[in-house]
PDB file of N, CA and C in Angstrom:
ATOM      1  N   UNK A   1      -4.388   8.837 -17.602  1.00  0.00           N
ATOM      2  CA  UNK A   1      -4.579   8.423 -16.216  1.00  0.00           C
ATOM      3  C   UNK A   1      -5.847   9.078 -15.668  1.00  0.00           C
ATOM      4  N   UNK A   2      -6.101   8.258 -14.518  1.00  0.00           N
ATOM      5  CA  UNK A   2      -7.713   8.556 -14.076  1.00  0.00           C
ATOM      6  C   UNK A   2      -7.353  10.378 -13.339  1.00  0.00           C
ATOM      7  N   UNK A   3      -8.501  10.393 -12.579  1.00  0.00           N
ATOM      8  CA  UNK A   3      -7.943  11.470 -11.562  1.00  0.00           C
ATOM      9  C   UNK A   3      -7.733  10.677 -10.260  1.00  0.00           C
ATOM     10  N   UNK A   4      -7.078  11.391  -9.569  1.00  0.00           N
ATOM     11  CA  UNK A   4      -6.284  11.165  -8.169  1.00  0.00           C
ATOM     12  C   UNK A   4      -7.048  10.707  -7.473  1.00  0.00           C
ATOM     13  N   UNK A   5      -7.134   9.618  -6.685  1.00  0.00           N
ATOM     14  CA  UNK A   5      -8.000   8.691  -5.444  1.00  0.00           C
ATOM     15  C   UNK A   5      -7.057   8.455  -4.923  1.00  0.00           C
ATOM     16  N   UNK A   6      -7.711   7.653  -3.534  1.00  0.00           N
ATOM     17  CA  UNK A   6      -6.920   6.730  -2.316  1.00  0.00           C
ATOM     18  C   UNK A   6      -7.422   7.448  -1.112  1.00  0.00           C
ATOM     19  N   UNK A   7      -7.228   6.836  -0.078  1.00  0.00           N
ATOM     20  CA  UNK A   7      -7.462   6.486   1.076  1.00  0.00           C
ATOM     21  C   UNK A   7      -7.875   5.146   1.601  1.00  0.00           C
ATOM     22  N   UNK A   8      -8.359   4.907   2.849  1.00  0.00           N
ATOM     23  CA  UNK A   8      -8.837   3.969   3.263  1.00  0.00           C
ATOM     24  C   UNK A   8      -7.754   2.193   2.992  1.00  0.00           C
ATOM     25  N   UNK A   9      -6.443   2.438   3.032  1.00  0.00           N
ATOM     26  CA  UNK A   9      -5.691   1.937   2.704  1.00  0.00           C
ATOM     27  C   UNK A   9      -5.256   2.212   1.474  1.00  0.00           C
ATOM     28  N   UNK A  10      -5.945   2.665   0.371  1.00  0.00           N
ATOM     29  CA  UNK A  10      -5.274   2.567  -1.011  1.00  0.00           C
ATOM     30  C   UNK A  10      -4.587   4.031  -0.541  1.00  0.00           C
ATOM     31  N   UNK A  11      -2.976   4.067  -1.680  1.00  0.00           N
ATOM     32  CA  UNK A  11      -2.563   5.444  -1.676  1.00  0.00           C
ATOM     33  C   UNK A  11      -2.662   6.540  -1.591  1.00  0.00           C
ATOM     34  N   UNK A  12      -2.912   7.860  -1.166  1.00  0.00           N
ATOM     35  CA  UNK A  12      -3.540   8.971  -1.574  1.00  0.00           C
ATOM     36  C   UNK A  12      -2.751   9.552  -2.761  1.00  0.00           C
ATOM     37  N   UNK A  13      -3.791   9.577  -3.938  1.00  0.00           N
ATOM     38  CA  UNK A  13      -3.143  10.408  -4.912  1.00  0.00           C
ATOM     39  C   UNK A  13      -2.668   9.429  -6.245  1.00  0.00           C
ATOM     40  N   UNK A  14      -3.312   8.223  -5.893  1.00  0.00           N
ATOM     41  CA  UNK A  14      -2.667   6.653  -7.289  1.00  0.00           C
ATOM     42  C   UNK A  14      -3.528   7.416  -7.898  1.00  0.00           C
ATOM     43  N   UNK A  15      -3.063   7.098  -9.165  1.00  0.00           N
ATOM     44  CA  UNK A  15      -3.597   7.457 -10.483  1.00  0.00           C
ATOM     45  C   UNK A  15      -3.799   6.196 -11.318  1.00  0.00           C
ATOM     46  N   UNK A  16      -4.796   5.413 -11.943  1.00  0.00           N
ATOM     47  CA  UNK A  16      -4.972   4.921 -12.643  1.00  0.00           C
ATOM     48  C   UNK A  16      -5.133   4.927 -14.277  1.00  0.00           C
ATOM     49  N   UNK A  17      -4.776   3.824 -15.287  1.00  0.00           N
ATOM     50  CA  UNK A  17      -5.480   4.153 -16.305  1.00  0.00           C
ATOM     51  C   UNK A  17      -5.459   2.607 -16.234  1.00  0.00           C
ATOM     52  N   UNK A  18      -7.014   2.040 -16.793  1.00  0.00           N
ATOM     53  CA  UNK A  18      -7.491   0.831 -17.259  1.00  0.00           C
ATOM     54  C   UNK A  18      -6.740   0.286 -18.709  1.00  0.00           C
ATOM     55  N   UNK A  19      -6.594  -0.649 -19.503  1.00  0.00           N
ATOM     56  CA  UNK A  19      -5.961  -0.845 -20.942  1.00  0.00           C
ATOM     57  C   UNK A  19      -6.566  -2.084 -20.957  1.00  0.00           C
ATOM     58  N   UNK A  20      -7.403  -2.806 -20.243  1.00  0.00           N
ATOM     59  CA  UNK A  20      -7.969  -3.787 -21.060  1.00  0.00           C
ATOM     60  C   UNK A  20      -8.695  -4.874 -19.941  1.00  0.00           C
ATOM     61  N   UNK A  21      -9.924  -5.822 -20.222  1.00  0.00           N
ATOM     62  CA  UNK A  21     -10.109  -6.788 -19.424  1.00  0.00           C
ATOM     63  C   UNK A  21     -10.114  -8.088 -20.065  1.00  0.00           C
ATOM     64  N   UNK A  22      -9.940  -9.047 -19.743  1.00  0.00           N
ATOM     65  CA  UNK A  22      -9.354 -10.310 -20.488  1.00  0.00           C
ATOM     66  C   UNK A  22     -11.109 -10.671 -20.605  1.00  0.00           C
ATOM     67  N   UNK A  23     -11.503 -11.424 -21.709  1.00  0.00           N
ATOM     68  CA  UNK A  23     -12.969 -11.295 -21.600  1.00  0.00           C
ATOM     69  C   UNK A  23     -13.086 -12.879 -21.304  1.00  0.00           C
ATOM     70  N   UNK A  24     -12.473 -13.696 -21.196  1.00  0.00           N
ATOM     71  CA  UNK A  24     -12.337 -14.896 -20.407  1.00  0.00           C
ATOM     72  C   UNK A  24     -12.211 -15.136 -18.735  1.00  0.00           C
ATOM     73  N   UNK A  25     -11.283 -14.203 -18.545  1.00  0.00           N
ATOM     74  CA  UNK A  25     -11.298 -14.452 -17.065  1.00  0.00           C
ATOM     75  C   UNK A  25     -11.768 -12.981 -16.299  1.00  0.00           C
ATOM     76  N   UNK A  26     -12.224 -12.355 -16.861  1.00  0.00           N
ATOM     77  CA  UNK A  26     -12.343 -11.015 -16.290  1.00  0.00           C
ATOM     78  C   UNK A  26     -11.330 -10.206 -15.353  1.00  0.00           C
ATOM     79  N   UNK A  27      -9.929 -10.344 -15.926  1.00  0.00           N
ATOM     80  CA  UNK A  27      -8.558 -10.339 -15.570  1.00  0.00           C
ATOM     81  C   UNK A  27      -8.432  -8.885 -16.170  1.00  0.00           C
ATOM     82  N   UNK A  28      -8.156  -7.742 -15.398  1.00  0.00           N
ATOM     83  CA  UNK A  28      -7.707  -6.602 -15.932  1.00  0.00           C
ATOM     84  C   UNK A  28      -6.709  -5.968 -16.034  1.00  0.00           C
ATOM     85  N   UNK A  29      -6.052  -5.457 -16.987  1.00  0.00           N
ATOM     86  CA  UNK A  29      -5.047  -4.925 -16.896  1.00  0.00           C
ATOM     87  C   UNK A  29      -4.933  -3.330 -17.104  1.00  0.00           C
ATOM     88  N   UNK A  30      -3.963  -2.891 -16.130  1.00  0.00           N
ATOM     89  CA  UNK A  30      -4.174  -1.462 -16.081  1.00  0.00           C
ATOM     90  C   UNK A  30      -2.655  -0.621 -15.554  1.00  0.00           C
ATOM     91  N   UNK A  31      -2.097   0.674 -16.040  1.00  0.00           N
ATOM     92  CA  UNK A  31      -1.064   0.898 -15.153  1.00  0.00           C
ATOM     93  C   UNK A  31      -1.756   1.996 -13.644  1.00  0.00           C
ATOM     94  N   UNK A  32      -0.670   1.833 -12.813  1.00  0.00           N
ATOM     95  CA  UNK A  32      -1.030   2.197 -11.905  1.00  0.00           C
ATOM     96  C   UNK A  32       0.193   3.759 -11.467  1.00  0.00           C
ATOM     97  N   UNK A  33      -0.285   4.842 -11.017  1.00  0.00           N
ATOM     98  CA  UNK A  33       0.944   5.506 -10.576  1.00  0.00           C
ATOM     99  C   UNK A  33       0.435   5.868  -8.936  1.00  0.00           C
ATOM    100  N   UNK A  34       1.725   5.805  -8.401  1.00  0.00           N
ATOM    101  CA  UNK A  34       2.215   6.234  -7.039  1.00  0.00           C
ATOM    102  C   UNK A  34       2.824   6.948  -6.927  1.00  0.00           C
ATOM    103  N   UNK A  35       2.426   8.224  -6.287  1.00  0.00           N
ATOM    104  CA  UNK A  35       3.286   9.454  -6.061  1.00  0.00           C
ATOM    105  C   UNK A  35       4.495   9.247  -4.748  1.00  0.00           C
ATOM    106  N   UNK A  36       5.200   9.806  -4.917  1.00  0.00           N
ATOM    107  CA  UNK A  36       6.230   9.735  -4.247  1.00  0.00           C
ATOM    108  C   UNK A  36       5.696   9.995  -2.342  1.00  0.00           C
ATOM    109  N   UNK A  37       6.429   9.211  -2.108  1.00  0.00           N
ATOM    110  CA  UNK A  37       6.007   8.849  -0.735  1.00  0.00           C
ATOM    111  C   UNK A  37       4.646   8.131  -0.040  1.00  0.00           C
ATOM    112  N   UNK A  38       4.320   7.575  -1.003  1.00  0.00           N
ATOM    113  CA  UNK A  38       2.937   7.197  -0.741  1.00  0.00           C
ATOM    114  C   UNK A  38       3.109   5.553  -0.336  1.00  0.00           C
ATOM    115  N   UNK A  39       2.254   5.076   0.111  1.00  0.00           N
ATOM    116  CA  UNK A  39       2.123   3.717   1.155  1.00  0.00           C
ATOM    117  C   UNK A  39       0.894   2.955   0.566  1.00  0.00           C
ATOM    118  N   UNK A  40       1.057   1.502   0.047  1.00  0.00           N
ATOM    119  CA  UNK A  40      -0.230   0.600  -0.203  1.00  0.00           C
ATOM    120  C   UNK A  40      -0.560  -0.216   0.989  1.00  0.00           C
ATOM    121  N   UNK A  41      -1.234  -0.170   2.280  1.00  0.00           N
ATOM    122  CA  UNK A  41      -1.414  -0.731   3.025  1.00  0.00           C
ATOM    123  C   UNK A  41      -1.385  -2.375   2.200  1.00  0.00           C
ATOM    124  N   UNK A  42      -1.139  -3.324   3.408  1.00  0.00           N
ATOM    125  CA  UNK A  42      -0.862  -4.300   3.021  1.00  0.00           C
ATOM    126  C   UNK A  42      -2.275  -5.168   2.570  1.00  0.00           C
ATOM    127  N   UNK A  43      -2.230  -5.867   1.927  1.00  0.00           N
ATOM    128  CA  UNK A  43      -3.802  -6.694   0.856  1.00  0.00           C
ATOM    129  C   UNK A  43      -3.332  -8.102   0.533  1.00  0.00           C
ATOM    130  N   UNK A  44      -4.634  -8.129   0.000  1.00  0.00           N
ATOM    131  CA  UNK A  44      -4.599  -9.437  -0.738  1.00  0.00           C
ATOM    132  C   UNK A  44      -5.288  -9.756  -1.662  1.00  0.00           C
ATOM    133  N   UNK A  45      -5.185 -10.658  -3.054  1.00  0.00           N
ATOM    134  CA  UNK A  45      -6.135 -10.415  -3.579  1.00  0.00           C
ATOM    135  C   UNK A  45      -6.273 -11.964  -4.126  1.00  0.00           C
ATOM    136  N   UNK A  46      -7.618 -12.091  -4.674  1.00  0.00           N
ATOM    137  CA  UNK A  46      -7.881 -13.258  -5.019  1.00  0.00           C
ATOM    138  C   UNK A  46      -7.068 -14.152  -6.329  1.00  0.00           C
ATOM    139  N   UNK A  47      -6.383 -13.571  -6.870  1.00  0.00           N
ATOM    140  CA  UNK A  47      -5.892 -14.217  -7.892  1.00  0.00           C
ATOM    141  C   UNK A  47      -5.092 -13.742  -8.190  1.00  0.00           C
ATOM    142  N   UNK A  48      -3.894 -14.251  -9.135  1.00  0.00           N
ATOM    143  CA  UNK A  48      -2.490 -13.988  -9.421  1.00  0.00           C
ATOM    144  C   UNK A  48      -2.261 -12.808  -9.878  1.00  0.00           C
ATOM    145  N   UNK A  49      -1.447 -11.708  -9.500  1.00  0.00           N
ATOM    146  CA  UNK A  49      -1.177 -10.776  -9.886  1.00  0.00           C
ATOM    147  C   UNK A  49       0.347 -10.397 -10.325  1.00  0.00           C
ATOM    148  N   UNK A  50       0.104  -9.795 -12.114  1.00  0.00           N
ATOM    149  CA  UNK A  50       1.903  -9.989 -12.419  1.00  0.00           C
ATOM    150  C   UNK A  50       2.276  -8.147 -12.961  1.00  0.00           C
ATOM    151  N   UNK A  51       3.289  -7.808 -12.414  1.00  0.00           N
ATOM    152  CA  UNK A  51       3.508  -6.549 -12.052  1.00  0.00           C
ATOM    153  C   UNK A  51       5.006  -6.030 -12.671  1.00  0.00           C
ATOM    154  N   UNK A  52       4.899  -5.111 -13.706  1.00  0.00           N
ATOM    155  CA  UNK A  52       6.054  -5.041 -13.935  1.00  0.00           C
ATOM    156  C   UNK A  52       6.318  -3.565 -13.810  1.00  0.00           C
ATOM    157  N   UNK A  53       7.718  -2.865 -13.254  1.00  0.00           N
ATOM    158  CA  UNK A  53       7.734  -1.384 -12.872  1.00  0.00           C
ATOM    159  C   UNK A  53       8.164  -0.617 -14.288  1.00  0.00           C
ATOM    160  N   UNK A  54       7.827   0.728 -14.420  1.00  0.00           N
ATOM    161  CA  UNK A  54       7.696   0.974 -15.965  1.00  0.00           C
ATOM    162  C   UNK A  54       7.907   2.510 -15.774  1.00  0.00           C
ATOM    163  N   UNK A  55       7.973   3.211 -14.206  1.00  0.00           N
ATOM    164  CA  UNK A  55       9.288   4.600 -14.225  1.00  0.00           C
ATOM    165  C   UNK A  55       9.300   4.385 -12.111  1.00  0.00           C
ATOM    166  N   UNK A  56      10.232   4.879 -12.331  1.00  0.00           N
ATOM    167  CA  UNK A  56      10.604   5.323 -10.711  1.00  0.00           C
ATOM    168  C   UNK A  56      11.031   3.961  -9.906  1.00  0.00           C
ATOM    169  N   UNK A  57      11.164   3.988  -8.443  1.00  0.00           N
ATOM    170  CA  UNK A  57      11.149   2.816  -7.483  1.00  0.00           C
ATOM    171  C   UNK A  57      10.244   3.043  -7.152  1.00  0.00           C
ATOM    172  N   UNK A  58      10.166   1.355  -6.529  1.00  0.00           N
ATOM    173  CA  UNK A  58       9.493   1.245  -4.553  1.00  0.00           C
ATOM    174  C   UNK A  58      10.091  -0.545  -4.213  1.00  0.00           C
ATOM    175  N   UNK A  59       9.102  -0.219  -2.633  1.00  0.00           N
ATOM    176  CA  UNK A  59       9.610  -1.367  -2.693  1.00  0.00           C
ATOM    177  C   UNK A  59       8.029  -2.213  -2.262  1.00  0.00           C
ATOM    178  N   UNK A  60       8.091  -3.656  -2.155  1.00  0.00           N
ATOM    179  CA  UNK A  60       7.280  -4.685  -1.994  1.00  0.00           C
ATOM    180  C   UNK A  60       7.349  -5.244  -1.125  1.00  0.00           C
ATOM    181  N   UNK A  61       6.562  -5.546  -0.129  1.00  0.00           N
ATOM    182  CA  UNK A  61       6.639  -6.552   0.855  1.00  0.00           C
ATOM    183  C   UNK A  61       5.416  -7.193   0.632  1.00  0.00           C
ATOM    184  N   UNK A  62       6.299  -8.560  -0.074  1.00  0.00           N
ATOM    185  CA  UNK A  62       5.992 -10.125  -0.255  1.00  0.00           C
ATOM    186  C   UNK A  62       5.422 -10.978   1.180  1.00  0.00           C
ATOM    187  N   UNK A  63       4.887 -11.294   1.890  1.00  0.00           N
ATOM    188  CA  UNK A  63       4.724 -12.043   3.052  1.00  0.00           C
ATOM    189  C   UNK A  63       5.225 -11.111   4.208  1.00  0.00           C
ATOM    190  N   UNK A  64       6.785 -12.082   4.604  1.00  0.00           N
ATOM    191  CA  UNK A  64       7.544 -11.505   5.068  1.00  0.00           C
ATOM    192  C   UNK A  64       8.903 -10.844   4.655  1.00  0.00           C
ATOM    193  N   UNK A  65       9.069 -10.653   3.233  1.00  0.00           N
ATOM    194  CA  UNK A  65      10.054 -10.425   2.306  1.00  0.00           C
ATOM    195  C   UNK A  65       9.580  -9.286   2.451  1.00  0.00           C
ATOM    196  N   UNK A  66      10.939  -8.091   2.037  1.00  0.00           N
ATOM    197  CA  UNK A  66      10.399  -7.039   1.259  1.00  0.00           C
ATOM    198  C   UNK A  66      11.947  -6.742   0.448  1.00  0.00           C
ATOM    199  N   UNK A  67      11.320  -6.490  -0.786  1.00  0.00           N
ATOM    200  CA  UNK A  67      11.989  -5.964  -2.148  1.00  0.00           C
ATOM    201  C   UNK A  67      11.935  -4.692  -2.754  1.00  0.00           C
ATOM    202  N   UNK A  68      13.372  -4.293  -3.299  1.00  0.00           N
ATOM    203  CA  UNK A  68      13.251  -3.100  -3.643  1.00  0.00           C
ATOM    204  C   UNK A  68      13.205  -3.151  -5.102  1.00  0.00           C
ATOM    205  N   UNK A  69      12.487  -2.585  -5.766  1.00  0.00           N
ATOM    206  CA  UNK A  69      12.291  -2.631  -7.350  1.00  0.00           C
ATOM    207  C   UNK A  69      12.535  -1.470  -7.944  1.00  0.00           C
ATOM    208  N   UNK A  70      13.015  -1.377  -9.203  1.00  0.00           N
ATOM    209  CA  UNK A  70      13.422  -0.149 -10.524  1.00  0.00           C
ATOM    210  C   UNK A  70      13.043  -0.845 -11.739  1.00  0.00           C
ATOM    211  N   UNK A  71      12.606   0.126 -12.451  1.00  0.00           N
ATOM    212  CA  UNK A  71      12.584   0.025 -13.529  1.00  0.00           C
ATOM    213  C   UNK A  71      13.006  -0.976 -14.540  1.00  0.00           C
ATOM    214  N   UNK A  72      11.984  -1.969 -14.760  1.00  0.00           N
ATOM    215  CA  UNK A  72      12.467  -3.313 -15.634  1.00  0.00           C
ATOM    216  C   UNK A  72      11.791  -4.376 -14.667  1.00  0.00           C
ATOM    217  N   UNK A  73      11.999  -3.899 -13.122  1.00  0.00           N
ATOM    218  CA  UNK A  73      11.860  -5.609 -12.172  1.00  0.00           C
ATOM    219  C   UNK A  73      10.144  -6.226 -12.600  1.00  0.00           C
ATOM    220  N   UNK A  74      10.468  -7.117 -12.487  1.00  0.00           N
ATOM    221  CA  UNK A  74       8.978  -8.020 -12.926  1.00  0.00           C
ATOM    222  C   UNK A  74       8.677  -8.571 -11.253  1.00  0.00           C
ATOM    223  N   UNK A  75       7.516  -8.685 -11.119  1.00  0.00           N
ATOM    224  CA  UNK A  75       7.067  -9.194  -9.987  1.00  0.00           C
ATOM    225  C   UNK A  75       5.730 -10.215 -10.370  1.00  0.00           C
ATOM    226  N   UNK A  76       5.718 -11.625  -9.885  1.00  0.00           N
ATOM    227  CA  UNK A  76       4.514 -12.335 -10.156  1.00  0.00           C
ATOM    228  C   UNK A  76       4.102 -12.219  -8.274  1.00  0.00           C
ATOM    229  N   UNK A  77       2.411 -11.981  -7.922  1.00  0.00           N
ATOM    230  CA  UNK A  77       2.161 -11.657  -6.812  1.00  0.00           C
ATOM    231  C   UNK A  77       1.204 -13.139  -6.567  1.00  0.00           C
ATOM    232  N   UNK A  78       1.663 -14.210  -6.202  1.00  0.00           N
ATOM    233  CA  UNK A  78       0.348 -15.526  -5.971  1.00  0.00           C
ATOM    234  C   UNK A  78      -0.895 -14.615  -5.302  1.00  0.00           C
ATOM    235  N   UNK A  79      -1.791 -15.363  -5.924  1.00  0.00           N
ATOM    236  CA  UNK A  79      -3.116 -15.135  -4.858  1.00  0.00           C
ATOM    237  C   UNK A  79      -3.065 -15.430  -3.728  1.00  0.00           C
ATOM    238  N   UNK A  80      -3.894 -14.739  -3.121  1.00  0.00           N
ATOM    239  CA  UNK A  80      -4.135 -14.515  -0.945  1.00  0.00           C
ATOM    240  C   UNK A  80      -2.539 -14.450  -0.955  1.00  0.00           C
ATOM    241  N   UNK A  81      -1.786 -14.238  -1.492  1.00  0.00           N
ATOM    242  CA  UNK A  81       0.172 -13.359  -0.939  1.00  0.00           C
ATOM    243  C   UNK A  81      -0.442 -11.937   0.144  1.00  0.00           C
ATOM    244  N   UNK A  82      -0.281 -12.029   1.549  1.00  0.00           N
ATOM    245  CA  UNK A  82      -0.135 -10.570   1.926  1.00  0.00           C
ATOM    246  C   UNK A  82       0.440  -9.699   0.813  1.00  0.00           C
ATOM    247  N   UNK A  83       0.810  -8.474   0.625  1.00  0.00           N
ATOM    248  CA  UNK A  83       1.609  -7.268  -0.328  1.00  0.00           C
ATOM    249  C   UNK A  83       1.396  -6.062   0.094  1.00  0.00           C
ATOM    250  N   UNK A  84       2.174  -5.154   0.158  1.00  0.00           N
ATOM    251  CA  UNK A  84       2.409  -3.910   0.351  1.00  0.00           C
ATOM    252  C   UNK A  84       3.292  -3.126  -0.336  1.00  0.00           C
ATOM    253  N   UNK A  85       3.275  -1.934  -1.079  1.00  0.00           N
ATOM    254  CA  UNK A  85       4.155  -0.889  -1.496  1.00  0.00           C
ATOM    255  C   UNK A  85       4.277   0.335  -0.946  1.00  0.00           C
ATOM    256  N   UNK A  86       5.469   0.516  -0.746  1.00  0.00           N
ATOM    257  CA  UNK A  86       5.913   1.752  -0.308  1.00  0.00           C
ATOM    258  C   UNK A  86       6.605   1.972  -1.497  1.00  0.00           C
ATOM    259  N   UNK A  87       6.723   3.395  -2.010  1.00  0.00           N
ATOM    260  CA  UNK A  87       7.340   4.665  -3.237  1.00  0.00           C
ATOM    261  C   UNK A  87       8.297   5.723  -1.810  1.00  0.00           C
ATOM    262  N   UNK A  88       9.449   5.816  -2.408  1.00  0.00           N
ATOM    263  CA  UNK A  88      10.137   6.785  -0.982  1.00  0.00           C
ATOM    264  C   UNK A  88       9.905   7.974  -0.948  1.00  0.00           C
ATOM    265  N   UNK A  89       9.974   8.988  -0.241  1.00  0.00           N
ATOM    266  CA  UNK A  89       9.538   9.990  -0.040  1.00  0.00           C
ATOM    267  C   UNK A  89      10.930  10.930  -0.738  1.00  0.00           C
ATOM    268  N   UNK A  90      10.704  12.144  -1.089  1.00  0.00           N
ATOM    269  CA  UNK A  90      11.533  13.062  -1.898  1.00  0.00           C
ATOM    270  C   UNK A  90      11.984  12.385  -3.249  1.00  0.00           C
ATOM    271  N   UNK A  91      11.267  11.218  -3.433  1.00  0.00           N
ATOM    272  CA  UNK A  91      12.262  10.794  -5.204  1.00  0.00           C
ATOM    273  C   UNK A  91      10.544  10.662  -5.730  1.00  0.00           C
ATOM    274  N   UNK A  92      10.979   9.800  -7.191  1.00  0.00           N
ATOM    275  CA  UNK A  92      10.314  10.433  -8.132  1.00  0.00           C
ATOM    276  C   UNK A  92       8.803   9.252  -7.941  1.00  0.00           C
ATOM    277  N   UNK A  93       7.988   9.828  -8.218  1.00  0.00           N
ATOM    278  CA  UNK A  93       6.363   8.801  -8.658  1.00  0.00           C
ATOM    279  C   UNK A  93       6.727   7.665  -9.169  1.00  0.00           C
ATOM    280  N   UNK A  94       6.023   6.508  -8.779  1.00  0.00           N
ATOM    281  CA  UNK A  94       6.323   5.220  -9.651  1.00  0.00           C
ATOM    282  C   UNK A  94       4.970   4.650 -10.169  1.00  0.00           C
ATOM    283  N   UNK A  95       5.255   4.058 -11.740  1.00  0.00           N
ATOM    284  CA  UNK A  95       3.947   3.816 -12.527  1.00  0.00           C
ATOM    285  C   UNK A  95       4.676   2.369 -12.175  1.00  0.00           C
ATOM    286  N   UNK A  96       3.596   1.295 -12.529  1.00  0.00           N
ATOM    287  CA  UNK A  96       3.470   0.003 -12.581  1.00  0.00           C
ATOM    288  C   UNK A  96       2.443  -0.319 -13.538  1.00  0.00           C
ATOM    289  N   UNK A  97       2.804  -1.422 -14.528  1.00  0.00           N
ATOM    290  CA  UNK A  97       1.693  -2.266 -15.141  1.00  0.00           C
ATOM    291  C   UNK A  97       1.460  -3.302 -15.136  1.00  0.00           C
ATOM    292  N   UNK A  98      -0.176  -3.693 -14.544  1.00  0.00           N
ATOM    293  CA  UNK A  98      -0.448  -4.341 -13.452  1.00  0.00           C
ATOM    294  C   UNK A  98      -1.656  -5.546 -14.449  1.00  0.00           C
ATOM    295  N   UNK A  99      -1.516  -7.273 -14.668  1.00  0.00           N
ATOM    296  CA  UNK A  99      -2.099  -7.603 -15.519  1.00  0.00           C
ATOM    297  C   UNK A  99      -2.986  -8.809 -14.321  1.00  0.00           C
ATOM    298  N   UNK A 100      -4.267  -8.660 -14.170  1.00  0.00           N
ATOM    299  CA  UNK A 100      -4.589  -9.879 -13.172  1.00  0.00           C
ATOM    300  C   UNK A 100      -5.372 -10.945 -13.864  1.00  0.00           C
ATOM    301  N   UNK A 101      -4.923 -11.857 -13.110  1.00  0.00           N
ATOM    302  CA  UNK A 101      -5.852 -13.561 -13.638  1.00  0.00           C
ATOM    303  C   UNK A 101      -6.892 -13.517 -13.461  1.00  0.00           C
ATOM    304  N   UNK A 102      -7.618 -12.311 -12.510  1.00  0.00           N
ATOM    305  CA  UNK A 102      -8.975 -12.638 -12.635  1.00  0.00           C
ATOM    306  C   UNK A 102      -9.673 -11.052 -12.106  1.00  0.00           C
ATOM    307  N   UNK A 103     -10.730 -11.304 -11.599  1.00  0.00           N
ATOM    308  CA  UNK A 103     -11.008  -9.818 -11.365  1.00  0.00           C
ATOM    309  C   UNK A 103     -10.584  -9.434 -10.189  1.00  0.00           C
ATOM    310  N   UNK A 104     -10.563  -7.955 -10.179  1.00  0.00           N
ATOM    311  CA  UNK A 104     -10.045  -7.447  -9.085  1.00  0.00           C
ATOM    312  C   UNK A 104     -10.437  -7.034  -7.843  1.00  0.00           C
ATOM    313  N   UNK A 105     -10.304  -7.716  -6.754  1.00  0.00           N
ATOM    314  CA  UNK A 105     -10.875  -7.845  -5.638  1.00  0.00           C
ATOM    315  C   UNK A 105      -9.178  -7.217  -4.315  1.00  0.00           C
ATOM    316  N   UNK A 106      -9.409  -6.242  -3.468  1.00  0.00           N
ATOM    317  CA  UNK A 106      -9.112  -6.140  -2.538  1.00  0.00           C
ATOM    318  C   UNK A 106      -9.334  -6.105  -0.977  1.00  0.00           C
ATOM    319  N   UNK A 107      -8.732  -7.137  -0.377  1.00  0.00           N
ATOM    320  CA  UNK A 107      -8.664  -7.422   1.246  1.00  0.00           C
ATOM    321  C   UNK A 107      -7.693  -7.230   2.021  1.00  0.00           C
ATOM    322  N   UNK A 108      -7.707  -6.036   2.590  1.00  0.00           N
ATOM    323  CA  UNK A 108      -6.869  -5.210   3.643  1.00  0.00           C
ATOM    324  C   UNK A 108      -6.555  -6.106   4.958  1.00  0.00           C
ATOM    325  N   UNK A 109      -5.289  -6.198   5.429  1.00  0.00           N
ATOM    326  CA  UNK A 109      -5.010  -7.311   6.252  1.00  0.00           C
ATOM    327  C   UNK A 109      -4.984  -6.123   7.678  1.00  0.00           C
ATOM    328  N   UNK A 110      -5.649  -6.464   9.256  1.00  0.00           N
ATOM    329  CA  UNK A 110      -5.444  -5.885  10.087  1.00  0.00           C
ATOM    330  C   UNK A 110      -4.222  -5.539  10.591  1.00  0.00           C
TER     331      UNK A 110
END
């Protein structure tokens, strides 16, 4: 995993590691970790994003949905979908591996 970033909407403290870019669509895939209690302001991104959780919870807010996920849940995210994650506070970090249709572009919703 990378070292610790975020702010400015992204998490404080996600940890990244990259694992690959699709050399067709310039679609990357990478896991992501969220420390416990941490917040993904809500986004959007240009192209389909498919998300599967791989230790800990959180939850997702889909549009106007929000879902709570563990370990195993699969999530497909449509492009321009508002999204947001929250990880709860006092439980454990959550990794995600995160595969996109195209490159990765983020737009923070007011």
């Amino acid at each position: 995993m990378g070292a610790p970033r975020g702010g400015n909407g992204f998490p404080v403290g996600v940890r990244t590691a990259r694992q690959g870019v699709n050399p067709n669509t310039g679609g990357v895939t990478y896991y992501a970790l969220f420390p416990a209690g941490s917040h993904f302001d809500l986004h959007w991104h240009s192209y389909d994003e498919y998300v599967v959780v791989v230790a800990g919870e959180l939850s997702i807010q889909l549009g106007e949905q929000t879902h709570s996920l563990s370990v195993g849940s699969y999530v497909v995210i449509p492009g321009e979908l508002p999204h947001s994650w929250t990880v709860p506070a006092g439980e454990k970090d959550a990794v995600i591996l995160v595969r996109r249709a195209g490159p990765a572009d983020f737009h923070f919703v007011d």
